[in-house]
C-alpha atoms as a PDB file:
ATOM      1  CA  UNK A   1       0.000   0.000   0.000  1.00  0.00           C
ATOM      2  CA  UNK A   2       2.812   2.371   0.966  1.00  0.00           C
ATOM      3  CA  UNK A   3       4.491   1.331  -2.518  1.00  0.00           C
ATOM      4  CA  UNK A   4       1.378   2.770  -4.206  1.00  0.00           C
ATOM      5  CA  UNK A   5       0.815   6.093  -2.665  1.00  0.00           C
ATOM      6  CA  UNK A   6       5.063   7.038  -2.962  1.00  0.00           C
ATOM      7  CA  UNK A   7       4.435   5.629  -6.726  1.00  0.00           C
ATOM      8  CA  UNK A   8       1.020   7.996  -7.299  1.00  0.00           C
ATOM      9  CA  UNK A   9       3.026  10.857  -5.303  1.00  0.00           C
ATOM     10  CA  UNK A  10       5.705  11.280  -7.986  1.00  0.00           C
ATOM     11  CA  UNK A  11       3.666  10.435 -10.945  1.00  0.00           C
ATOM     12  CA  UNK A  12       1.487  13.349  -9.480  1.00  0.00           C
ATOM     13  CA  UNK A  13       4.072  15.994  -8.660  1.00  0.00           C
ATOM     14  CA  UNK A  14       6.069  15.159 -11.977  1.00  0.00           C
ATOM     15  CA  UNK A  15       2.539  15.540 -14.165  1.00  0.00           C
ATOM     16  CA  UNK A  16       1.876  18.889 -12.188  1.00  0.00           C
ATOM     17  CA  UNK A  17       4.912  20.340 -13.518  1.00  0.00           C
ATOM     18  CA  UNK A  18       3.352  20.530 -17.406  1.00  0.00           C
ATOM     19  CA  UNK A  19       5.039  22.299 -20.064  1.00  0.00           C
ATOM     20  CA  UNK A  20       7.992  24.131 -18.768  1.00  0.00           C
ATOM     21  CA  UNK A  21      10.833  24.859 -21.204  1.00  0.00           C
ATOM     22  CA  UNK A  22      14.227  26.246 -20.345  1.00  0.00           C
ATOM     23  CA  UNK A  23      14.649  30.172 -19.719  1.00  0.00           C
ATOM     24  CA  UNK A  24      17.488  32.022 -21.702  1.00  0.00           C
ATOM     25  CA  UNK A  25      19.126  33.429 -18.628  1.00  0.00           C
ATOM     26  CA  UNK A  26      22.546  34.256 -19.860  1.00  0.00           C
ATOM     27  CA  UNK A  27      22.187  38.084 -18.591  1.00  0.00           C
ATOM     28  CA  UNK A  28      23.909  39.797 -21.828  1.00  0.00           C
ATOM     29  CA  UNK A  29      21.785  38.202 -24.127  1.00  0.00           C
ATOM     30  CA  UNK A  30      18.581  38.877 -22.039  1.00  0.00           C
ATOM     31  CA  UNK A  31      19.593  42.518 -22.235  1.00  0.00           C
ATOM     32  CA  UNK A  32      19.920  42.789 -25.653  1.00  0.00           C
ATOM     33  CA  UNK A  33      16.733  41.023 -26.400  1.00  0.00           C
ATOM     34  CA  UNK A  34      14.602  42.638 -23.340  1.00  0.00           C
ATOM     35  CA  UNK A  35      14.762  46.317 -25.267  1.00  0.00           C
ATOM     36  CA  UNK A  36      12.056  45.130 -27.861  1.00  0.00           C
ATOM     37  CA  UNK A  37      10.286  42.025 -26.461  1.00  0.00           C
ATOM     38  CA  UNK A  38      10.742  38.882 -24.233  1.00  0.00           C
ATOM     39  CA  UNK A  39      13.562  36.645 -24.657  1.00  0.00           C
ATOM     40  CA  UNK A  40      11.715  33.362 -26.980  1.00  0.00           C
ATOM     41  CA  UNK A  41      13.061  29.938 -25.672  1.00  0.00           C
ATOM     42  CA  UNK A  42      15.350  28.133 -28.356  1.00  0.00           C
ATOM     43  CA  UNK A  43      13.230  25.013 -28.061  1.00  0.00           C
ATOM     44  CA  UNK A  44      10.237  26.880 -30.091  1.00  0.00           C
ATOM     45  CA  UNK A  45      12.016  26.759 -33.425  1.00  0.00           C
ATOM     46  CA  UNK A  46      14.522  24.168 -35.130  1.00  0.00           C
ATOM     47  CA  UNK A  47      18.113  25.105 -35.980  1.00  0.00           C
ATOM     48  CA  UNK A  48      17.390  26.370 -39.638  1.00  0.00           C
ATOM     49  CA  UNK A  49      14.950  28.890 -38.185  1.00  0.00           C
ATOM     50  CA  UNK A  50      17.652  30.028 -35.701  1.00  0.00           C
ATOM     51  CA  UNK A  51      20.393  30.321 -38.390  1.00  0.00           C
ATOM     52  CA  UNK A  52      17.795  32.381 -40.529  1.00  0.00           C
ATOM     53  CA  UNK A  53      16.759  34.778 -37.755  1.00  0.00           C
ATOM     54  CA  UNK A  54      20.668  35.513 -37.197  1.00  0.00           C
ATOM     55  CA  UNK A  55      21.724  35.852 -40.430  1.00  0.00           C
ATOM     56  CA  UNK A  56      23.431  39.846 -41.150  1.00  0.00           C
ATOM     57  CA  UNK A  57      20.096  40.808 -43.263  1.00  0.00           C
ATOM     58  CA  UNK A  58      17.744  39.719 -40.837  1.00  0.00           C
ATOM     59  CA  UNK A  59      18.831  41.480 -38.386  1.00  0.00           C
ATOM     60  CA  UNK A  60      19.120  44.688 -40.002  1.00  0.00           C
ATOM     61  CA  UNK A  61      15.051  44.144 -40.785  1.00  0.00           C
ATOM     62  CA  UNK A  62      14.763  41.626 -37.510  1.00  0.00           C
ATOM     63  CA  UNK A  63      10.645  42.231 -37.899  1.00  0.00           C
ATOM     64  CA  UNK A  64      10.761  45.969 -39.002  1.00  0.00           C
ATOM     65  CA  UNK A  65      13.813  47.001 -36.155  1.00  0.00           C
ATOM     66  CA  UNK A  66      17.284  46.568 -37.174  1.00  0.00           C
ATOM     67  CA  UNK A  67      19.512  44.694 -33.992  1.00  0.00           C
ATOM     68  CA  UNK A  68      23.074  45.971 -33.906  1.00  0.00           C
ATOM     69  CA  UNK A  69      24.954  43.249 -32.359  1.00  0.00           C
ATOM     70  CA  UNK A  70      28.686  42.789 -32.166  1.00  0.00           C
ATOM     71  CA  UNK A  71      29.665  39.485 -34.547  1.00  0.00           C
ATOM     72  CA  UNK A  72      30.612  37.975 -30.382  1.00  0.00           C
ATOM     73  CA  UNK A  73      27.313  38.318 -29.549  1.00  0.00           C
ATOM     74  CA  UNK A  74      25.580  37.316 -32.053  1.00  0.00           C
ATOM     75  CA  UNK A  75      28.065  34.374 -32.178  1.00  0.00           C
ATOM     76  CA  UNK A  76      26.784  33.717 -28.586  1.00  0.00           C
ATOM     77  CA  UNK A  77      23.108  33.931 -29.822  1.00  0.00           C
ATOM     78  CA  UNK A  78      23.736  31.284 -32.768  1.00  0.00           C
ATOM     79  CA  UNK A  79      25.344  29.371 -30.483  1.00  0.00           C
ATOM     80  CA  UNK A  80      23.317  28.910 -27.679  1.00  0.00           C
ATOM     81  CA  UNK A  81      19.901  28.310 -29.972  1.00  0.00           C
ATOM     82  CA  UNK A  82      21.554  25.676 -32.331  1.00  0.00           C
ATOM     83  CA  UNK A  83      22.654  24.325 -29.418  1.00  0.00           C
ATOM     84  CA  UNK A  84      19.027  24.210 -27.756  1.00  0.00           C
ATOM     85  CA  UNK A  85      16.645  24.169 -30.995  1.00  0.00           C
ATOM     86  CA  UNK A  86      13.917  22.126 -30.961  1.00  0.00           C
ATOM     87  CA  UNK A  87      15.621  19.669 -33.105  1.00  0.00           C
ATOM     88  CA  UNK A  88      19.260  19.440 -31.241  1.00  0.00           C
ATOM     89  CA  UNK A  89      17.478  16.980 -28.526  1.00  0.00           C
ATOM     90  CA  UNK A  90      14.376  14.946 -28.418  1.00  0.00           C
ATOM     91  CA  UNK A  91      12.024  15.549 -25.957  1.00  0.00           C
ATOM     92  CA  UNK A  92       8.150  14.754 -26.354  1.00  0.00           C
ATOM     93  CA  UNK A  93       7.586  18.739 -26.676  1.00  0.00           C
ATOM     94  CA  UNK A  94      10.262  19.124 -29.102  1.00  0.00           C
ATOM     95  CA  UNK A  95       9.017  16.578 -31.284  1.00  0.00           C
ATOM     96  CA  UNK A  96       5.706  18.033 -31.477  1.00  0.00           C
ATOM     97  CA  UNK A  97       6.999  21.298 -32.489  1.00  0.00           C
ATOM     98  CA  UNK A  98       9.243  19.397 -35.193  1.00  0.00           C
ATOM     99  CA  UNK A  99       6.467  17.377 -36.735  1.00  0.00           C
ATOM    100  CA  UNK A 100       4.466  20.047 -37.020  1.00  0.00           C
ATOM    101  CA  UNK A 101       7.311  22.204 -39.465  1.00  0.00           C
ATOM    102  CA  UNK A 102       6.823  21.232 -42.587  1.00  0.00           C
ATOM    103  CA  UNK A 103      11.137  20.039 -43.703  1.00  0.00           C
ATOM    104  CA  UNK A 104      10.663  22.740 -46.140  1.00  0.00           C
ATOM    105  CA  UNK A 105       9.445  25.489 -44.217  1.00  0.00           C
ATOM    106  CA  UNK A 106      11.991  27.485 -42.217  1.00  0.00           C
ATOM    107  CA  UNK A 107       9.261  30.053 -39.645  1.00  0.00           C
ATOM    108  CA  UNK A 108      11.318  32.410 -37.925  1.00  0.00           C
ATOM    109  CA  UNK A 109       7.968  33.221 -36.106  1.00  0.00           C
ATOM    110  CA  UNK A 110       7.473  31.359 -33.064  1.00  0.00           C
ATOM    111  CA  UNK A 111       3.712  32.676 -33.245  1.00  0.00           C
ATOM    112  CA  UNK A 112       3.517  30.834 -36.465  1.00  0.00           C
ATOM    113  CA  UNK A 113       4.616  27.355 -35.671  1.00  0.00           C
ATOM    114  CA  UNK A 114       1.846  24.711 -36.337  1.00  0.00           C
ATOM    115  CA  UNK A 115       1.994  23.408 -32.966  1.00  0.00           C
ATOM    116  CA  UNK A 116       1.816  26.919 -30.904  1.00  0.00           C
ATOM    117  CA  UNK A 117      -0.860  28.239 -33.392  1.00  0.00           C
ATOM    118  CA  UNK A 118      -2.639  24.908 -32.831  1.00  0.00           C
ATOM    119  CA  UNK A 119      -2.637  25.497 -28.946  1.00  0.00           C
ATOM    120  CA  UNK A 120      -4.265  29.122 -29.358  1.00  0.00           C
ATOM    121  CA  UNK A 121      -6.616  28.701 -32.320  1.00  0.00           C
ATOM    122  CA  UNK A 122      -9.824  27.865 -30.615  1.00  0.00           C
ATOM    123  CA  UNK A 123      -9.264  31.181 -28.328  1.00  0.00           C
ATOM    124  CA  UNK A 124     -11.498  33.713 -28.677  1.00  0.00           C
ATOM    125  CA  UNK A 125      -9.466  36.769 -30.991  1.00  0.00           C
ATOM    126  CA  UNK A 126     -10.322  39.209 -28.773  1.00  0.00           C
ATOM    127  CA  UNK A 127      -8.083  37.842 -26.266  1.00  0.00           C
ATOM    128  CA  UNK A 128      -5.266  38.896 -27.990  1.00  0.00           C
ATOM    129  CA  UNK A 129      -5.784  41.100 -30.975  1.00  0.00           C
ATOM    130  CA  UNK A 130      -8.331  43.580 -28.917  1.00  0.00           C
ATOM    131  CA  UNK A 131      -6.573  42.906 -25.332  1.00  0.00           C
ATOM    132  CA  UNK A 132      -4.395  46.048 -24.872  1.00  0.00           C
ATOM    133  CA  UNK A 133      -2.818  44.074 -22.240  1.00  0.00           C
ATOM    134  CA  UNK A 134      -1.881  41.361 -24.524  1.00  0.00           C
ATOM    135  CA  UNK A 135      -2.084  42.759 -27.943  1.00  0.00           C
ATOM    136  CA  UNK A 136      -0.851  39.973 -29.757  1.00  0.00           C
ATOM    137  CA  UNK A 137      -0.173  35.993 -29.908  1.00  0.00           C
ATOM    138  CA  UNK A 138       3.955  36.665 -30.006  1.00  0.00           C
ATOM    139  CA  UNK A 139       3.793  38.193 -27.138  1.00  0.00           C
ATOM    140  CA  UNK A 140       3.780  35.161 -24.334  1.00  0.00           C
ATOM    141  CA  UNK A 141       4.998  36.711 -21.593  1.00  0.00           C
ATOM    142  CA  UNK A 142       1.517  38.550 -20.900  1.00  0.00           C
ATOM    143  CA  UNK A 143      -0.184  35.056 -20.622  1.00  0.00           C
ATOM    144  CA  UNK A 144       2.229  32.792 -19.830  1.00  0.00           C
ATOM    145  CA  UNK A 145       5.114  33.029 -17.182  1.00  0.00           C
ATOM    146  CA  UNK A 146       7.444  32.992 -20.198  1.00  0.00           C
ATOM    147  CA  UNK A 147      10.622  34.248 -18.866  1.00  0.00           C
ATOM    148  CA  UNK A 148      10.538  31.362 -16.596  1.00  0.00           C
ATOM    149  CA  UNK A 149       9.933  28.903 -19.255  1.00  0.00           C
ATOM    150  CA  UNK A 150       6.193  27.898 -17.883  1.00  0.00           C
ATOM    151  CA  UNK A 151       3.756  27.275 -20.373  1.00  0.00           C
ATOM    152  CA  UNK A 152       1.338  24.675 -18.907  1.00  0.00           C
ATOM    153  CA  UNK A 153      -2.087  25.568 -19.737  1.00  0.00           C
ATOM    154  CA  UNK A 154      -3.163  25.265 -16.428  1.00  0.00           C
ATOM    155  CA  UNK A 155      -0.747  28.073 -15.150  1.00  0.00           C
ATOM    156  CA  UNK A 156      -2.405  30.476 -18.251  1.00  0.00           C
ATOM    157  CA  UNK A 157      -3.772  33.990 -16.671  1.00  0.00           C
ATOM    158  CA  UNK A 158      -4.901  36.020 -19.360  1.00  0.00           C
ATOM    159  CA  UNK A 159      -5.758  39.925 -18.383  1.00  0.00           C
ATOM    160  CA  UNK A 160      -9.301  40.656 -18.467  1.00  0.00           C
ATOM    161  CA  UNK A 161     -10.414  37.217 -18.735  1.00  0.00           C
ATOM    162  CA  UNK A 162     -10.822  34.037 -16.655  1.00  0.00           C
ATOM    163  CA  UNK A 163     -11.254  30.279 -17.601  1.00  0.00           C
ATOM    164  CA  UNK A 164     -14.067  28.721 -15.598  1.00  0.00           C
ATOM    165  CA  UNK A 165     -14.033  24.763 -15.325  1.00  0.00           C
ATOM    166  CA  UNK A 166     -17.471  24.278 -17.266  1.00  0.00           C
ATOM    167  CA  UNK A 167     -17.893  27.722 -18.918  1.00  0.00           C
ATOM    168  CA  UNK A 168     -14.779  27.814 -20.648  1.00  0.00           C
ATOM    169  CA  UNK A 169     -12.935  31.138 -20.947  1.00  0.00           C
ATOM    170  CA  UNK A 170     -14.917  34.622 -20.608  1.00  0.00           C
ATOM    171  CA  UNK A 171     -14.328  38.336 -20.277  1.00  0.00           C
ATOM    172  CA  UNK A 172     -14.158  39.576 -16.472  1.00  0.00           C
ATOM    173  CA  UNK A 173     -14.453  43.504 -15.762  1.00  0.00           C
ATOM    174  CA  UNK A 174     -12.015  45.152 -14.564  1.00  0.00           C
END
């Protein structure tokens, strides 16, 4: 008996975890990042996407900004997200993410991968699009505790709205 409740302890407290990812906290990078937007986990793109987004002419139009960083920095960058794409190690989150990619498709939007648009699809627009607190699905720190790496969908908190266990989500006043 004592065998069974240690056994349905961890399998508990390991399944309560969810979807947690691993932060960027290397505090240079963070900075550089931090002036525009949240700092996106590696593990939400593969390495082609990664080599794309830091190539010299994306970064001079990195999503209508140009970045200025030195070539050891952006070394640094390259580095650490080949190193931790979504396709440098296989975990059951990665390969959903992977699968998802068509091999010929190379998103540099994390927003846009199959499997993260499939997660938000069903929610209402308004959420996002006409949530001044949110203001848009890249932005998954206002949702999620991003910078921490949590994205279990039972840790969401969405301003101005609530998820009720029956009802589904719906607007709250403020």
């Amino acid at each position: 008996m004592r065998k069974i409740y240690i056994l349905a302890s961890i399998a508990l407290s390991l399944s309560a975890g969810g979807l947690k990812v691993e932060p960027v906290t290397d505090r240079e990078m963070v900075q550089a990042c931090e002036k525009c937007h949240f700092v996106y986990q590696a593990e939400f793109l593969p390495e082609r996407s990664w080599e794309r987004l830091f190539t010299e002419q994306n970064l001079k139009n990195h999503f209508g900004d140009e970045v200025k960083l030195s070539s050891s920095l952006r070394e640094k960058f390259l580095d650490y997200y080949l190193n931790n794409a979504s396709d440098s190690k296989d975990t059951k989150y990665r390969r959903k993410i992977n699968r998802s990619i068509p091999l010929n498709s190379t998103p540099i939007r994390v927003s846009r991968v199959p499997y993260i648009h499939s997660k938000h699809e069903d929610l209402p627009k308004e959420m996002f699009l006409d949530n001044p607190k949110v203001g848009s699905y890249s932005k998954c720190n206002s949702c999620h505790d991003a910078k921490k790496g949590i994205y279990d969908e039972d840790e969401v908190h969405v301003p101005g709205w609530d998820k009720g266990f029956f009802t589904g989500w719906h607007r709250i006043d403020d």
